[in-house]
C-alpha atoms as a PDB file:
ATOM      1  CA  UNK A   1      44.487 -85.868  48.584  1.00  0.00           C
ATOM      2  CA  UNK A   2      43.082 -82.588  49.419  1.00  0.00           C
ATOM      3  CA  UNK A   3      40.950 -80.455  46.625  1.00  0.00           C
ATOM      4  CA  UNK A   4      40.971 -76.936  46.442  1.00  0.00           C
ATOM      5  CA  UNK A   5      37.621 -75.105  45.177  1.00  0.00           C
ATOM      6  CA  UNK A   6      37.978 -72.078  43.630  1.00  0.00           C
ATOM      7  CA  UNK A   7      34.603 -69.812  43.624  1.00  0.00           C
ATOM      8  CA  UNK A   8      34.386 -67.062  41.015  1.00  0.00           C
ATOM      9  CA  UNK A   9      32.074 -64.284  41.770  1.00  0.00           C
ATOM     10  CA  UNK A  10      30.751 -62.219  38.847  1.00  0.00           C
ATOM     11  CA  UNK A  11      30.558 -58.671  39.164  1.00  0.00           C
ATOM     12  CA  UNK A  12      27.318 -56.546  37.514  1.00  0.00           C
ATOM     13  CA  UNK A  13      28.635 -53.369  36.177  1.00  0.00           C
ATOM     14  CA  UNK A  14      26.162 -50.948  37.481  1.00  0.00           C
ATOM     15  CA  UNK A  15      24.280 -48.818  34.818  1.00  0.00           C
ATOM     16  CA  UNK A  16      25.116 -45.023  34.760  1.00  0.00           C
ATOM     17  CA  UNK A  17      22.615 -42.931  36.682  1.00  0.00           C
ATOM     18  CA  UNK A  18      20.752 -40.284  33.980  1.00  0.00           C
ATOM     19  CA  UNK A  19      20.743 -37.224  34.676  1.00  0.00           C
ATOM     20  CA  UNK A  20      17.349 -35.987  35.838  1.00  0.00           C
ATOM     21  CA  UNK A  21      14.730 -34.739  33.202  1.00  0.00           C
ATOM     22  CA  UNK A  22      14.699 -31.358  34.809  1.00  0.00           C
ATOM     23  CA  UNK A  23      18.535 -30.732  34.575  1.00  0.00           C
ATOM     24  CA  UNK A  24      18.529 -31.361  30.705  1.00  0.00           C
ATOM     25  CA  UNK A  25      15.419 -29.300  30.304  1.00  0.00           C
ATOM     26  CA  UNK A  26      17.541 -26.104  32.667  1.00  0.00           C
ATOM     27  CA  UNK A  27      20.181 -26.645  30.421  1.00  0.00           C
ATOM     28  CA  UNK A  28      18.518 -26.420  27.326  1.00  0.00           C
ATOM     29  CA  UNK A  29      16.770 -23.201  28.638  1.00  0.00           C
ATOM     30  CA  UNK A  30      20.171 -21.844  29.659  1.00  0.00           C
ATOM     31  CA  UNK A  31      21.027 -22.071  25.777  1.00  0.00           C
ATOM     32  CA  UNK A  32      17.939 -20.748  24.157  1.00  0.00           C
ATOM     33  CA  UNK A  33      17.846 -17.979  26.590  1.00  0.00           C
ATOM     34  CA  UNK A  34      19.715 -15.900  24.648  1.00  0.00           C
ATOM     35  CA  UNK A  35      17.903 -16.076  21.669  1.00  0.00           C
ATOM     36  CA  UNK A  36      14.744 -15.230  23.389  1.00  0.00           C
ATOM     37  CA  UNK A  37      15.181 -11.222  23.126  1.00  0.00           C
ATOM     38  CA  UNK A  38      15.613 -11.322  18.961  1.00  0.00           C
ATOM     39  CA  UNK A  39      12.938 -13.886  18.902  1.00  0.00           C
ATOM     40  CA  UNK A  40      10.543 -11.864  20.931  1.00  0.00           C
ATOM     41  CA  UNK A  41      11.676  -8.637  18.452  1.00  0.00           C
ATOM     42  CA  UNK A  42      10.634 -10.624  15.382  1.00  0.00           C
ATOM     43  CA  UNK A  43       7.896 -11.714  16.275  1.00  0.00           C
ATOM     44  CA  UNK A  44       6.920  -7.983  17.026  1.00  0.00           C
ATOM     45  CA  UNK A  45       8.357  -6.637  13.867  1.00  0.00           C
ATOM     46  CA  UNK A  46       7.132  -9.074  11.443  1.00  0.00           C
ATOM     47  CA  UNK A  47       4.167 -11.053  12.931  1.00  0.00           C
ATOM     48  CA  UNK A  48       2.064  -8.814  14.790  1.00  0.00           C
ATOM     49  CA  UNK A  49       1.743  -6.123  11.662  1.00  0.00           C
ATOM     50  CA  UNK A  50       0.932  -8.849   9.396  1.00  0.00           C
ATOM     51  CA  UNK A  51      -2.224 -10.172  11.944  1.00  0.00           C
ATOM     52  CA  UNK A  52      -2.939  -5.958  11.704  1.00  0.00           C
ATOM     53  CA  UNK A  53      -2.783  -6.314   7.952  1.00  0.00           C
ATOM     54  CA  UNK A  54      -4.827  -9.657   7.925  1.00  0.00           C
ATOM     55  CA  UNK A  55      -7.913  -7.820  10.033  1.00  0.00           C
ATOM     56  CA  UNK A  56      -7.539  -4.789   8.006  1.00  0.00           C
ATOM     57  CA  UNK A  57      -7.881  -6.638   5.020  1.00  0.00           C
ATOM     58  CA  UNK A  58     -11.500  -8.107   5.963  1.00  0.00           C
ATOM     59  CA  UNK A  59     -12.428  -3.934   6.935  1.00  0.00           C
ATOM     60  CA  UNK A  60     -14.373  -1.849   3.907  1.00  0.00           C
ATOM     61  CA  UNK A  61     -12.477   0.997   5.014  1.00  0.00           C
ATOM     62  CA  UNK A  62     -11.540   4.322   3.062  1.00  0.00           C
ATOM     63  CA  UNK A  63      -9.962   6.997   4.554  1.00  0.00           C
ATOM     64  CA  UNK A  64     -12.149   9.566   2.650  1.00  0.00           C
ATOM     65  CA  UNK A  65     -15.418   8.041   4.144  1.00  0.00           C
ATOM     66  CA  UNK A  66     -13.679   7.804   8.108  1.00  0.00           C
ATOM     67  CA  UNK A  67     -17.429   7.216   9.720  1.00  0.00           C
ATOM     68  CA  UNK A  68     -18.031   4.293   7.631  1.00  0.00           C
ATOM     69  CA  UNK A  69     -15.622   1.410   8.354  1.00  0.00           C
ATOM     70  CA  UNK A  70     -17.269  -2.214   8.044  1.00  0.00           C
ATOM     71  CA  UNK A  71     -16.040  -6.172   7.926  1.00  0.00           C
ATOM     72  CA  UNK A  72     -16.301  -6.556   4.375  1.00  0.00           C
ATOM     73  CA  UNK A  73     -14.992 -10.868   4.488  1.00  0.00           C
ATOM     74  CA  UNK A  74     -13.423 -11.561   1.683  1.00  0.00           C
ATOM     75  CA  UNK A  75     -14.869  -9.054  -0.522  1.00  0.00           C
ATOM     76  CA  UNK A  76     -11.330  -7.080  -0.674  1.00  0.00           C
ATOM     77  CA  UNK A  77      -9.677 -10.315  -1.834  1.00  0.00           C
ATOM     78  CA  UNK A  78     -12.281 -10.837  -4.816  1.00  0.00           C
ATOM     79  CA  UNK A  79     -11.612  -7.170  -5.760  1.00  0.00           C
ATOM     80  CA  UNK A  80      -7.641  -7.802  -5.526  1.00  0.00           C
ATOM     81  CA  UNK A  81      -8.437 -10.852  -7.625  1.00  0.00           C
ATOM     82  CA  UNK A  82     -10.397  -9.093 -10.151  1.00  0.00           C
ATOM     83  CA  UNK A  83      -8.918  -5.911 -10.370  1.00  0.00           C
ATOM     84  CA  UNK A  84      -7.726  -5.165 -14.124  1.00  0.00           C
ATOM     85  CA  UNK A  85      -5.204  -2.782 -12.831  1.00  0.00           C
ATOM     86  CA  UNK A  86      -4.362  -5.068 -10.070  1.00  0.00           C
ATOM     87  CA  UNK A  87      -3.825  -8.075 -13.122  1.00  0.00           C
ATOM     88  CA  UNK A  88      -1.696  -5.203 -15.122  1.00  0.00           C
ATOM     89  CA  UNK A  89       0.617  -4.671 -12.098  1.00  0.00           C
ATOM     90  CA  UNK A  90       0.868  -8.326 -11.276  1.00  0.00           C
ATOM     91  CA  UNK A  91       1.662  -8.914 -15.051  1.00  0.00           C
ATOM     92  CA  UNK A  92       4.308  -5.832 -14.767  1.00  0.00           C
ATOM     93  CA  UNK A  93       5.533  -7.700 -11.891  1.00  0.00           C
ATOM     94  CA  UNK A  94       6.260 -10.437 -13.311  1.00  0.00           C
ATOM     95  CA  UNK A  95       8.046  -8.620 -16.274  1.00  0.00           C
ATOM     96  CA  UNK A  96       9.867  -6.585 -13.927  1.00  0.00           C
ATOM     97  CA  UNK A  97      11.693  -9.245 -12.034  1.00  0.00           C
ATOM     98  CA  UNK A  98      12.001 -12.277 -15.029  1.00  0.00           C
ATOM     99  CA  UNK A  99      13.915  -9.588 -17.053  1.00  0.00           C
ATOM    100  CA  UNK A 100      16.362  -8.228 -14.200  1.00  0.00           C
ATOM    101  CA  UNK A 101      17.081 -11.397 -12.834  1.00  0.00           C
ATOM    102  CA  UNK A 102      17.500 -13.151 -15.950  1.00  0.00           C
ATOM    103  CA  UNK A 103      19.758 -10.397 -16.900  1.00  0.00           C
ATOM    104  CA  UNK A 104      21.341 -10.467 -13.528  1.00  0.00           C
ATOM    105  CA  UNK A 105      22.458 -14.284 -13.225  1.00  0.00           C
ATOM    106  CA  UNK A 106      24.065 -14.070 -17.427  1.00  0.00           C
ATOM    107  CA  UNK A 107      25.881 -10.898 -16.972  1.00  0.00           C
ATOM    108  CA  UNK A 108      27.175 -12.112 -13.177  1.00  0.00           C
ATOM    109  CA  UNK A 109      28.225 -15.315 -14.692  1.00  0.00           C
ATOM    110  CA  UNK A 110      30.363 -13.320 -17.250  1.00  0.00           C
ATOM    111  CA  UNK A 111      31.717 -11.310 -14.914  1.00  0.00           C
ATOM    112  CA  UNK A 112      32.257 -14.259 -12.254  1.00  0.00           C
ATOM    113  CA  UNK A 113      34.346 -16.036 -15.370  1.00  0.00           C
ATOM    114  CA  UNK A 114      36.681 -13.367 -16.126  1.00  0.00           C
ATOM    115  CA  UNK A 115      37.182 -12.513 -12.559  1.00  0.00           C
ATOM    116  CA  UNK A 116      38.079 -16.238 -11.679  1.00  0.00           C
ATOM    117  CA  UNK A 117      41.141 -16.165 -13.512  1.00  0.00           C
ATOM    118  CA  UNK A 118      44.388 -14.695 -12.623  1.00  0.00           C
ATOM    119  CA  UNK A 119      45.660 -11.171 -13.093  1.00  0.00           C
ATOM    120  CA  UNK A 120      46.986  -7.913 -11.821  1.00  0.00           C
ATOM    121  CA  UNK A 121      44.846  -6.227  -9.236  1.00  0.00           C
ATOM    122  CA  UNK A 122      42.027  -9.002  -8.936  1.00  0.00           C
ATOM    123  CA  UNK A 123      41.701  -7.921  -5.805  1.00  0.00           C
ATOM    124  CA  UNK A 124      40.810  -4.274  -6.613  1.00  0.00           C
ATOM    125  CA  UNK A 125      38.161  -5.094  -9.665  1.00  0.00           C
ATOM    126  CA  UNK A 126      36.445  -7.379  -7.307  1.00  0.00           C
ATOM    127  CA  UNK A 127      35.790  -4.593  -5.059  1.00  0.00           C
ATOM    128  CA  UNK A 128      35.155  -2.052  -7.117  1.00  0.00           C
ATOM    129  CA  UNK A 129      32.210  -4.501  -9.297  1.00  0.00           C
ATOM    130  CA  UNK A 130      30.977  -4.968  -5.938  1.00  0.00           C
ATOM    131  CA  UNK A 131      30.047  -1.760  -5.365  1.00  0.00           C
ATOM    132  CA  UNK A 132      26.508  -1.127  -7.148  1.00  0.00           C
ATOM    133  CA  UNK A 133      25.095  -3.538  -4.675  1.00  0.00           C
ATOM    134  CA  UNK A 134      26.189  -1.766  -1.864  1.00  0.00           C
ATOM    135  CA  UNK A 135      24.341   1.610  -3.191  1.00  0.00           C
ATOM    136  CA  UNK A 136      20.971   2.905  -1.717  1.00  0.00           C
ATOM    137  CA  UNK A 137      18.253   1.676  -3.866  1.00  0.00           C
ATOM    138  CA  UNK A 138      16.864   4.915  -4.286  1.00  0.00           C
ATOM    139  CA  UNK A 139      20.388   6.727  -4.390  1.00  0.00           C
ATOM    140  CA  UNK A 140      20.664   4.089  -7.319  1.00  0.00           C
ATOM    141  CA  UNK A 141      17.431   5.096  -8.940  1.00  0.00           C
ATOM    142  CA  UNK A 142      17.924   8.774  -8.782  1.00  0.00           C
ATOM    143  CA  UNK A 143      21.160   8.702 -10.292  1.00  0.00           C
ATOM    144  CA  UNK A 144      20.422   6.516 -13.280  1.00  0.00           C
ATOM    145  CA  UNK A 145      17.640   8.729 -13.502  1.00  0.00           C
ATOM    146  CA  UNK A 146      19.216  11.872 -13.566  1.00  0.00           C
ATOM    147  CA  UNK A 147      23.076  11.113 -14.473  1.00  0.00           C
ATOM    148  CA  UNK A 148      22.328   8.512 -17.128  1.00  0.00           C
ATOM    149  CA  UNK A 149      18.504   8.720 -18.608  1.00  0.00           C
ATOM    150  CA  UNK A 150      18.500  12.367 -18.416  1.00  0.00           C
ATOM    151  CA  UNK A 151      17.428  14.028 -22.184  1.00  0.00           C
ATOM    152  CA  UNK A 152      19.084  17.085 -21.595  1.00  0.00           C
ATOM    153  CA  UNK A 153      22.577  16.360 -20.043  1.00  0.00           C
ATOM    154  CA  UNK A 154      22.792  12.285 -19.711  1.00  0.00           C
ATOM    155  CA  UNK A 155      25.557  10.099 -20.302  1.00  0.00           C
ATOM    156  CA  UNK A 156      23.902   8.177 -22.619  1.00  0.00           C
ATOM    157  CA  UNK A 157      22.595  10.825 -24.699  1.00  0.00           C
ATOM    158  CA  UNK A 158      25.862  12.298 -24.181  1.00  0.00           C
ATOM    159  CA  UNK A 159      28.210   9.292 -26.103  1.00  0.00           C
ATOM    160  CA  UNK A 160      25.058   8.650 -28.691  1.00  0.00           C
ATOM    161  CA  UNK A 161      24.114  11.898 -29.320  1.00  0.00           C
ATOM    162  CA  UNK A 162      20.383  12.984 -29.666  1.00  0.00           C
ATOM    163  CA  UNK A 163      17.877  13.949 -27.360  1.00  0.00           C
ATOM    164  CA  UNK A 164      15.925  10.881 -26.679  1.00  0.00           C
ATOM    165  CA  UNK A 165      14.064  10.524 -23.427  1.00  0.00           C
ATOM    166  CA  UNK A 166      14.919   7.080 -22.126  1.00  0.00           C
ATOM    167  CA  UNK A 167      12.372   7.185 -19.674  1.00  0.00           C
ATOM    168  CA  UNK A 168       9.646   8.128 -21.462  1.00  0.00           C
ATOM    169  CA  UNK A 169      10.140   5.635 -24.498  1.00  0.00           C
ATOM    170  CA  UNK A 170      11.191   3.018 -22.779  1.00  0.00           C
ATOM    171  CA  UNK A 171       9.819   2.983 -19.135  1.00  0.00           C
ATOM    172  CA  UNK A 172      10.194  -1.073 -18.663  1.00  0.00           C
ATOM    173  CA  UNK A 173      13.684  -0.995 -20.126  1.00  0.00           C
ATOM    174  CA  UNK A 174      14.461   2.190 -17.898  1.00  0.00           C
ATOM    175  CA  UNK A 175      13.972   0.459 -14.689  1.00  0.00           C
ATOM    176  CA  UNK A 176      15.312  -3.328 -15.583  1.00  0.00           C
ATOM    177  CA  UNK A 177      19.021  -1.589 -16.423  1.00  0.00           C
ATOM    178  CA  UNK A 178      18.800   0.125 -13.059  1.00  0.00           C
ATOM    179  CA  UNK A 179      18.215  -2.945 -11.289  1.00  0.00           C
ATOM    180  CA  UNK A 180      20.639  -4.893 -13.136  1.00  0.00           C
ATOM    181  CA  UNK A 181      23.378  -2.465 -12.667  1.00  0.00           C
ATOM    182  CA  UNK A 182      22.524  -3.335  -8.851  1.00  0.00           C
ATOM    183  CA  UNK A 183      21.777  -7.004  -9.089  1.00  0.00           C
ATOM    184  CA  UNK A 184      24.378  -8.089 -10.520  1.00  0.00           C
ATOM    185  CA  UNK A 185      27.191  -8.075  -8.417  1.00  0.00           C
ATOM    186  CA  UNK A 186      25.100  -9.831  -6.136  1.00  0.00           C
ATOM    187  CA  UNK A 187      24.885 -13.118  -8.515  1.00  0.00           C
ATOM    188  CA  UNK A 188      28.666 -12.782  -9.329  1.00  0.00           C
ATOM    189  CA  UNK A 189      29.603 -13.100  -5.972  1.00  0.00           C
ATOM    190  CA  UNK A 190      27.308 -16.191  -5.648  1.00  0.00           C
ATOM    191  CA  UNK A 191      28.567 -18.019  -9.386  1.00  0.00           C
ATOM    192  CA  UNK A 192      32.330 -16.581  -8.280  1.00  0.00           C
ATOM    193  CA  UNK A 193      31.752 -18.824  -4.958  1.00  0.00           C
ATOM    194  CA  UNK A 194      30.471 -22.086  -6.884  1.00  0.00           C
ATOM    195  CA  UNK A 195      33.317 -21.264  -9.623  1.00  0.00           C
ATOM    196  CA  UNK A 196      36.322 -21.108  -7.015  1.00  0.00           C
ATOM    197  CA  UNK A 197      34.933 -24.381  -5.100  1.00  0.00           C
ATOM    198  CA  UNK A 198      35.190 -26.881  -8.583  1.00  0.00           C
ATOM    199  CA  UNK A 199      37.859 -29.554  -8.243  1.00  0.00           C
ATOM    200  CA  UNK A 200      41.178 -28.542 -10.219  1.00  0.00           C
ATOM    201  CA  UNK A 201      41.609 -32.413 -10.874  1.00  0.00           C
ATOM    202  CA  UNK A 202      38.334 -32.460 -12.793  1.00  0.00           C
ATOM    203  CA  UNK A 203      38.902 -29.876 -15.334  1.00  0.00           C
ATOM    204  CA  UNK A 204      42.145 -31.224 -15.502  1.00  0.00           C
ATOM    205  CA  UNK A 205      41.357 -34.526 -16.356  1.00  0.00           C
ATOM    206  CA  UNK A 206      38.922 -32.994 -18.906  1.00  0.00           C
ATOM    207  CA  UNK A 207      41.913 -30.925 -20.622  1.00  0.00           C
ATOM    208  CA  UNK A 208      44.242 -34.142 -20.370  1.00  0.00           C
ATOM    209  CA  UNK A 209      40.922 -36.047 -22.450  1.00  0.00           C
ATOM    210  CA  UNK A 210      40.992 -33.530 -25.193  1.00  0.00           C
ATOM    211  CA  UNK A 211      38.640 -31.160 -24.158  1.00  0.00           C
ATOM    212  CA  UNK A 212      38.218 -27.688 -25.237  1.00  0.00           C
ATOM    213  CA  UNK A 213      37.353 -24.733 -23.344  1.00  0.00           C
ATOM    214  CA  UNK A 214      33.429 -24.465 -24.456  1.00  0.00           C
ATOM    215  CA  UNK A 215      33.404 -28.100 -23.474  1.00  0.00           C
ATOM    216  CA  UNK A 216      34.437 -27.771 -20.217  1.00  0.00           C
ATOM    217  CA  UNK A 217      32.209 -25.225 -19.600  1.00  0.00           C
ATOM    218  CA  UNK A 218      29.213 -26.661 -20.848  1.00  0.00           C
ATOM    219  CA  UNK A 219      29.781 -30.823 -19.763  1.00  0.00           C
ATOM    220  CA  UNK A 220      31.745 -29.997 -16.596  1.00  0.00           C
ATOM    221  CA  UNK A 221      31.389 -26.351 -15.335  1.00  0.00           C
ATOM    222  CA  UNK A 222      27.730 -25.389 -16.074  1.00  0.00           C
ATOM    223  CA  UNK A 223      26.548 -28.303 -14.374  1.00  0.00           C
ATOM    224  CA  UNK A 224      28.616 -27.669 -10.949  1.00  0.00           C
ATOM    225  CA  UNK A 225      27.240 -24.558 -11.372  1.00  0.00           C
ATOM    226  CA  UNK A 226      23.335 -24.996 -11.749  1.00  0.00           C
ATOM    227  CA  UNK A 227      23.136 -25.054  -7.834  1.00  0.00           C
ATOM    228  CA  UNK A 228      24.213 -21.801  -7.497  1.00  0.00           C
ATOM    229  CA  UNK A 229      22.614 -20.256 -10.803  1.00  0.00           C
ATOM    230  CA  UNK A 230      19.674 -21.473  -8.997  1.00  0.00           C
ATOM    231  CA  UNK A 231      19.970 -19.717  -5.730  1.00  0.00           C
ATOM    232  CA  UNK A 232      21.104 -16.506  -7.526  1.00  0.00           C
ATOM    233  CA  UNK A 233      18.181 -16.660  -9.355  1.00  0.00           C
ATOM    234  CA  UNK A 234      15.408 -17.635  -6.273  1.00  0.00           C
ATOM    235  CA  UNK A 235      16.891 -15.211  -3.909  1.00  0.00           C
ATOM    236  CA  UNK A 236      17.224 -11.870  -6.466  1.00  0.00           C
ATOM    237  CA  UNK A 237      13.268 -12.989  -7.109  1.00  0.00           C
ATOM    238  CA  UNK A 238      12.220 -12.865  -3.706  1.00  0.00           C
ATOM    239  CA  UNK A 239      13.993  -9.633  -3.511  1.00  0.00           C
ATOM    240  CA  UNK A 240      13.333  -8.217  -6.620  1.00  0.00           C
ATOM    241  CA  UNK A 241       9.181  -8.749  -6.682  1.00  0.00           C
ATOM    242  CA  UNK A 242       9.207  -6.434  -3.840  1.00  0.00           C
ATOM    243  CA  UNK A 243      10.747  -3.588  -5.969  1.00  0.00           C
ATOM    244  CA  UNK A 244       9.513  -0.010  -5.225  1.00  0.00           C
ATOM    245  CA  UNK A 245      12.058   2.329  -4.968  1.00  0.00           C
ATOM    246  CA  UNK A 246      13.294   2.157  -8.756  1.00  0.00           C
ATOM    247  CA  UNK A 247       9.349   2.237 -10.093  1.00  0.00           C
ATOM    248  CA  UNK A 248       8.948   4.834  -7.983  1.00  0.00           C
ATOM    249  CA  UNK A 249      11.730   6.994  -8.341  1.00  0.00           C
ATOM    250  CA  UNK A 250      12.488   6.640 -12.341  1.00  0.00           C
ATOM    251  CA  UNK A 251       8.946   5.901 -13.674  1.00  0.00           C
ATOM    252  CA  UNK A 252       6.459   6.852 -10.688  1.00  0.00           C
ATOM    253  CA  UNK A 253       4.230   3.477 -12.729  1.00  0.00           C
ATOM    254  CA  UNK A 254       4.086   5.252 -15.969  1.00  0.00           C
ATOM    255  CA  UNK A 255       3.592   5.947 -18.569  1.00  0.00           C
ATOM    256  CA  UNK A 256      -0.035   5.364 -17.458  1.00  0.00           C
ATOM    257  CA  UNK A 257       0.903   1.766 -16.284  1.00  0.00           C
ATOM    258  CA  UNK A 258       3.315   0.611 -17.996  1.00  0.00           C
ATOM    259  CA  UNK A 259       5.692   0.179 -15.087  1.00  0.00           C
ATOM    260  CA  UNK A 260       3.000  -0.164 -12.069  1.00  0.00           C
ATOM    261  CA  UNK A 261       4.437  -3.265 -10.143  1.00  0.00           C
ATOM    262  CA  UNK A 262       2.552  -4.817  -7.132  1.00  0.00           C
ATOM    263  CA  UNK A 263       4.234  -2.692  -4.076  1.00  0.00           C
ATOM    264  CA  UNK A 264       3.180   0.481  -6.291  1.00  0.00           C
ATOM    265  CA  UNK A 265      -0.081  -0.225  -6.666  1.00  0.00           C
ATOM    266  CA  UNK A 266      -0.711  -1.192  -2.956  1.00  0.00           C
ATOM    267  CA  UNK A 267       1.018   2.329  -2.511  1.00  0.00           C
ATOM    268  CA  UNK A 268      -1.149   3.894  -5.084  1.00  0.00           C
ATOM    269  CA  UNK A 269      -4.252   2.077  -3.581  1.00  0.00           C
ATOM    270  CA  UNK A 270      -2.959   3.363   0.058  1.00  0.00           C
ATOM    271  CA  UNK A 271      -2.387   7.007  -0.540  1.00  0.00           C
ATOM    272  CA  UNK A 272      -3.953   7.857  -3.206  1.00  0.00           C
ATOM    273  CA  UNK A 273      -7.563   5.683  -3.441  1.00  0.00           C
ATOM    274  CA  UNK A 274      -7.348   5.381   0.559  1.00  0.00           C
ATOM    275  CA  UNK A 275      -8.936   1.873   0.237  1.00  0.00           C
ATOM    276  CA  UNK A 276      -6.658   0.548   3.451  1.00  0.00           C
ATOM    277  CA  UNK A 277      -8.736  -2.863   3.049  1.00  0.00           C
ATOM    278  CA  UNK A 278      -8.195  -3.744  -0.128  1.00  0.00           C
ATOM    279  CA  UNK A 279      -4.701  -1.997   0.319  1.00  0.00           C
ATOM    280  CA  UNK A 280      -4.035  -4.865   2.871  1.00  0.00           C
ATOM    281  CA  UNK A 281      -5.589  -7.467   0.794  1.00  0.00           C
ATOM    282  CA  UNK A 282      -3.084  -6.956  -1.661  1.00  0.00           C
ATOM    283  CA  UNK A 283      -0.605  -6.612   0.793  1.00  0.00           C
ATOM    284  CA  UNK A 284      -1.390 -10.039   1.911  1.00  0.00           C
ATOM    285  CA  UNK A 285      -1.242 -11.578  -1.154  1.00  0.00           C
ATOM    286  CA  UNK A 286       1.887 -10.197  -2.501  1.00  0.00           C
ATOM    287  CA  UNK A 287       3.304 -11.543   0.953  1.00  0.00           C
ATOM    288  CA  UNK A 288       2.253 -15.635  -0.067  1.00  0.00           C
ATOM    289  CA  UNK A 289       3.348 -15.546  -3.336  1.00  0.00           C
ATOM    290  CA  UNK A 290       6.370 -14.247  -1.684  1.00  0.00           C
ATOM    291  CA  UNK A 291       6.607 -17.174   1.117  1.00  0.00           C
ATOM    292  CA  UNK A 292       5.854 -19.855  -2.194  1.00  0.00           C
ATOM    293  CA  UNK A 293       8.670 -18.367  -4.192  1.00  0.00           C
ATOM    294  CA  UNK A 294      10.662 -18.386  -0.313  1.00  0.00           C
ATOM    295  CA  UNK A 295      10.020 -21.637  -0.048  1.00  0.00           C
ATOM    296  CA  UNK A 296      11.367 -23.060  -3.503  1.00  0.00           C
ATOM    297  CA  UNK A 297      14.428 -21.039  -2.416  1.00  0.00           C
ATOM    298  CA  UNK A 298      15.000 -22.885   1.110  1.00  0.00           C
ATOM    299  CA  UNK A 299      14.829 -26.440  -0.618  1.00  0.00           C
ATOM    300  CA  UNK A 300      17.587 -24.861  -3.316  1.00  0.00           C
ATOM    301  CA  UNK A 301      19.630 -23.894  -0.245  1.00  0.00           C
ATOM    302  CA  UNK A 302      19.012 -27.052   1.775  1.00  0.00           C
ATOM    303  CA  UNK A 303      19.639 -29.214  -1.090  1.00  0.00           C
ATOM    304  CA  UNK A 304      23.156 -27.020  -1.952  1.00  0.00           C
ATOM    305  CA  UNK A 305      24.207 -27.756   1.446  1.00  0.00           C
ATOM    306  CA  UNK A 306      23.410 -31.316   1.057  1.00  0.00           C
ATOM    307  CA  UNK A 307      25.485 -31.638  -2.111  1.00  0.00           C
ATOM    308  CA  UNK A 308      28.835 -29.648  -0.251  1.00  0.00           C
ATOM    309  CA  UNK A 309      28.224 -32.139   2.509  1.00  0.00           C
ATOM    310  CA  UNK A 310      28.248 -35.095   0.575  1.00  0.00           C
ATOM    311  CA  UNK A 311      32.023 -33.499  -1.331  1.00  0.00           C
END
């Protein structure tokens, strides 16, 4: 009786070969490359003035007194800091861009409301309403200036009557319509975006529960919308606290201060003190309460992006 043996042989699969470090590394090169020209453009647009500013700032330095130029430290800073008309324009400031943007984001999320729904030529409003924004800011500012504040032969002393000067009585008020007129079609395009992306089964389900139209938009609407009332409202401040062309075209900071925002005092302190380093120093502080307020603004957009993600 003859026994047959049967001998299996077990095969090792062989592990892939990686690719060598320096191929990966090429190849990530080879995608960056292209980038490298706008990087290297930024950095000399943006980074290399502001390290100018930054020295400048530490200089006592006026150009009336051009043999006398010294480091100074911090001293510029403290005098920023201390400044009443440097606290009046950072108050102003502050005025200046709450109001408009306030003002902004409430009127755009009228507009974006009426403009969501359905009607003849949709199409054509939209584009005319988005046409302030896409104005010169100083074009903007010299007409509302001269076509609409005007005492003698503006439109709104024209359909009121009177003689009043707009500008003169009411500098503040002057220069928030102006920017509002501009801003916002800005924040209806952003509340017409979050408004066209709620689910139709939602407010549906909410009409089929018995709810009216205020209820719907306060329980379901406003609260889909928060995200983007949000980012309307970060990114018109970071644009709006750098205002100069308005204040300086409508106003010129008056009368007396009344109007004097941060960029118009640094231009006042530039051109017409000649105190570069302090000049800078403000400069350089306008430009980190700028990167705070930035940065509140990048966690809004991350976290929006998160939340269309996760729908």
């Amino acid at each position: 009786m003859s026994q047959t043996r049967t001998t299996g042989v077990v095969v090792t699969p062989r592990a892939p070969v990686a690719a060598p470090a320096r191929g990966r590394a090429d190849g990530r090169w080879a995608r960056r490359a292209p980038l490298l020209p706008a990087l290297v453009f930024a950095i000399v647009v943006t980074q290399i003035p502001f390290l100018v500013t930054l020295y400048l700032s530490t200089l006592d330095w006026n150009a009336l007194r051009p043999g006398e130029r010294s480091f100074a430290g911090l001293a510029n800073y403290a005098q920023v800091l201390t400044d009443g008309r440097l606290r009046a324009a950072l108050l102003n400031t502050v005025v200046l861009t709450a109001c408009a943007v306030v003002a902004s984001v409430l009127l755009g999320l009228g507009v974006a409301i009426l403009l969501d729904r359905r009607f003849p030529g949709r199409g054509v409003v939209r584009t005319l309403l988005i046409t302030p924004f896409l104005v010169m800011p100083m074009a903007a500012a010299l007409l509302w200036k001269h076509a609409i504040y005007n005492p003698a032969y503006g439109l709104i002393n024209g359909i009121v009557g009177g003689s009043t000067d707009w500008v003169s009585q009411y500098p503040m008020l002057s220069v928030v319509a102006t920017l509002v007129w501009q801003w916002t079609p800005f924040m209806m395009l952003i509340i017409l975006a979050g408004l066209q992306s709620q689910s139709t089964e939602i407010l549906e389900a909410a009409r089929v529960d018995g709810a009216g139209a205020w209820q719907i938009f306060s329980r379901v609407t406003l609260p889909h919308l928060r995200p983007y009332l949000e980012l309307g409202a970060l990114l018109g401040s970071i644009y709006l606290v750098q205002t100069f062309d308005a204040v300086f075209t409508i106003t010129q900071g008056g009368p007396g201060t009344a109007t004097t925002n941060l960029p118009y005092e640094i231009y006042l302190t530039t051109f017409r003190k000649f105190e570069y380093g302090e000049a800078a120093a403000a400069g350089v502080v306008v430009v980190i309460a700028t990167i705070v307020v930035a940065t509140f603004a990048l966690r809004v957009i991350s976290s929006l992006f998160r939340l269309e993600d996760a729908r």
